[in-house]
Protein backbone atom coordinates (compact mmCIF):
# COMPACT_ATOMS: atom_id res chain seq x y z
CA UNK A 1 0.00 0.00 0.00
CA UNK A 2 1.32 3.36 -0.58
CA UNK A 3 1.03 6.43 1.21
CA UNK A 4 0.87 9.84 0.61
CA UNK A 5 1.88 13.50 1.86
CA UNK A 6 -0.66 15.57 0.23
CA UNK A 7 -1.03 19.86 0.38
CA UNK A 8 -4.38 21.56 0.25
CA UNK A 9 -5.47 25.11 -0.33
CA UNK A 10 -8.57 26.59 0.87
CA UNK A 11 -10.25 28.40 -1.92
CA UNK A 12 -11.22 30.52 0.27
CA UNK A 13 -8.33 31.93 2.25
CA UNK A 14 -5.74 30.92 0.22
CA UNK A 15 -3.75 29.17 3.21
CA UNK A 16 -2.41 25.40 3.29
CA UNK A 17 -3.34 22.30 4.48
CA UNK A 18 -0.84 19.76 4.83
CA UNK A 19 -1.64 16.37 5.61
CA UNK A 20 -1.02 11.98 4.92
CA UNK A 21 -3.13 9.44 3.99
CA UNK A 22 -3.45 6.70 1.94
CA UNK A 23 -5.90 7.89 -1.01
CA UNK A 24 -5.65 11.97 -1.62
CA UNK A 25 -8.62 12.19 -3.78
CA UNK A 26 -11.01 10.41 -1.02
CA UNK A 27 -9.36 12.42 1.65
CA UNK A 28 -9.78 15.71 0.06
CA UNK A 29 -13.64 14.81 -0.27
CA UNK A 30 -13.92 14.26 3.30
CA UNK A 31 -12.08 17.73 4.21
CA UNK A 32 -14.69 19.34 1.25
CA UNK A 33 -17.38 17.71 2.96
CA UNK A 34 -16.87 19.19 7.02
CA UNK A 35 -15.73 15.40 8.36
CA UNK A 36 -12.38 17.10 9.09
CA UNK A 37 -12.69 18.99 11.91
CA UNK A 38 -9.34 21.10 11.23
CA UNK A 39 -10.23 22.02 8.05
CA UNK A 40 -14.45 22.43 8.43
CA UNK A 41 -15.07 25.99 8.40
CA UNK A 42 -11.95 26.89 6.20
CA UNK A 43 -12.73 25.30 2.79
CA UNK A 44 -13.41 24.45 -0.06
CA UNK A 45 -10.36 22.96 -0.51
CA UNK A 46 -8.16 21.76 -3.66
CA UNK A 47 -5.44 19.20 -4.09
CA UNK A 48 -2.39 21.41 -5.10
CA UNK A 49 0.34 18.93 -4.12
CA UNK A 50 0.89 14.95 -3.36
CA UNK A 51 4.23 12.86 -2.86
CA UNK A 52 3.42 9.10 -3.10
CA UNK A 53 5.93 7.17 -0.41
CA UNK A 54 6.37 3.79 0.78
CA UNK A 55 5.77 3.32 3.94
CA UNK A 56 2.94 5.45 6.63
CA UNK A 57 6.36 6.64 8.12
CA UNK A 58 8.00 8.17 5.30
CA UNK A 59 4.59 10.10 4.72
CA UNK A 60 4.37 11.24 8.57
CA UNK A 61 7.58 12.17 8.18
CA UNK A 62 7.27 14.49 4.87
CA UNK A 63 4.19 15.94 6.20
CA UNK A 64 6.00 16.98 9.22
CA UNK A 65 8.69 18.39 7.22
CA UNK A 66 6.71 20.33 5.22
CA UNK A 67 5.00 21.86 8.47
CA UNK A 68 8.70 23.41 9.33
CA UNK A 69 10.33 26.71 8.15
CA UNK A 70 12.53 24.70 6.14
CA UNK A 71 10.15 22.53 4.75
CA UNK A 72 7.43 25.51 3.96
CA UNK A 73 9.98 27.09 2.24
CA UNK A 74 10.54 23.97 0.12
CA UNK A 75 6.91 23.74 -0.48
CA UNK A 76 6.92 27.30 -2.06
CA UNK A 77 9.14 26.69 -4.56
CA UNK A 78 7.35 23.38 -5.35
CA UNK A 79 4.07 25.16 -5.97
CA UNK A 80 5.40 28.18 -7.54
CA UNK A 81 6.97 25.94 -10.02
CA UNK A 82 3.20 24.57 -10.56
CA UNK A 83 1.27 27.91 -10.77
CA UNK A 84 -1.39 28.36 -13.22
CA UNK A 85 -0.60 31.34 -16.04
């Protein structure tokens, strides 16, 4: 089974979401849907970023990563690189 660190952005607000899981596309239904309670009142969300690993782990460990000065700064340049004309 693989596992996934996965970003969000609220449509809304503009700010990120950064999470793990095993499917993205059914977890970002459930934070679009208010199961989430993190993410219920801040949404509607979209997908903007996912890194497939191996193990639950390896995911934990990006996701916590990404959460860190370092690892936020990272995440910029990964999404700036994806930006929409």
């Amino acid at each position: 089974m693989a596992y996934f660190a996965y970003v969000l952005r609220s449509l809304t607000t503009g700010r990120l979401y950064k999470g793990h899981c095993s499917n993205p596309v059914q977890r970002l239904g459930q934070h679009n849907s208010g199961v989430t309670k993190s993410t219920k009142n801040r949404g509607p969300w979209e997908l903007v970023y996912q890194e497939e690993l191996d193990t639950r782990a390896q995911a934990v460990a990006r996701e916590r990563f990404f959460k860190s000065g370092q690892g936020r700064q990272s995440l910029k340049r990964l999404l700036e690189g994806k930006q929409r004309p």
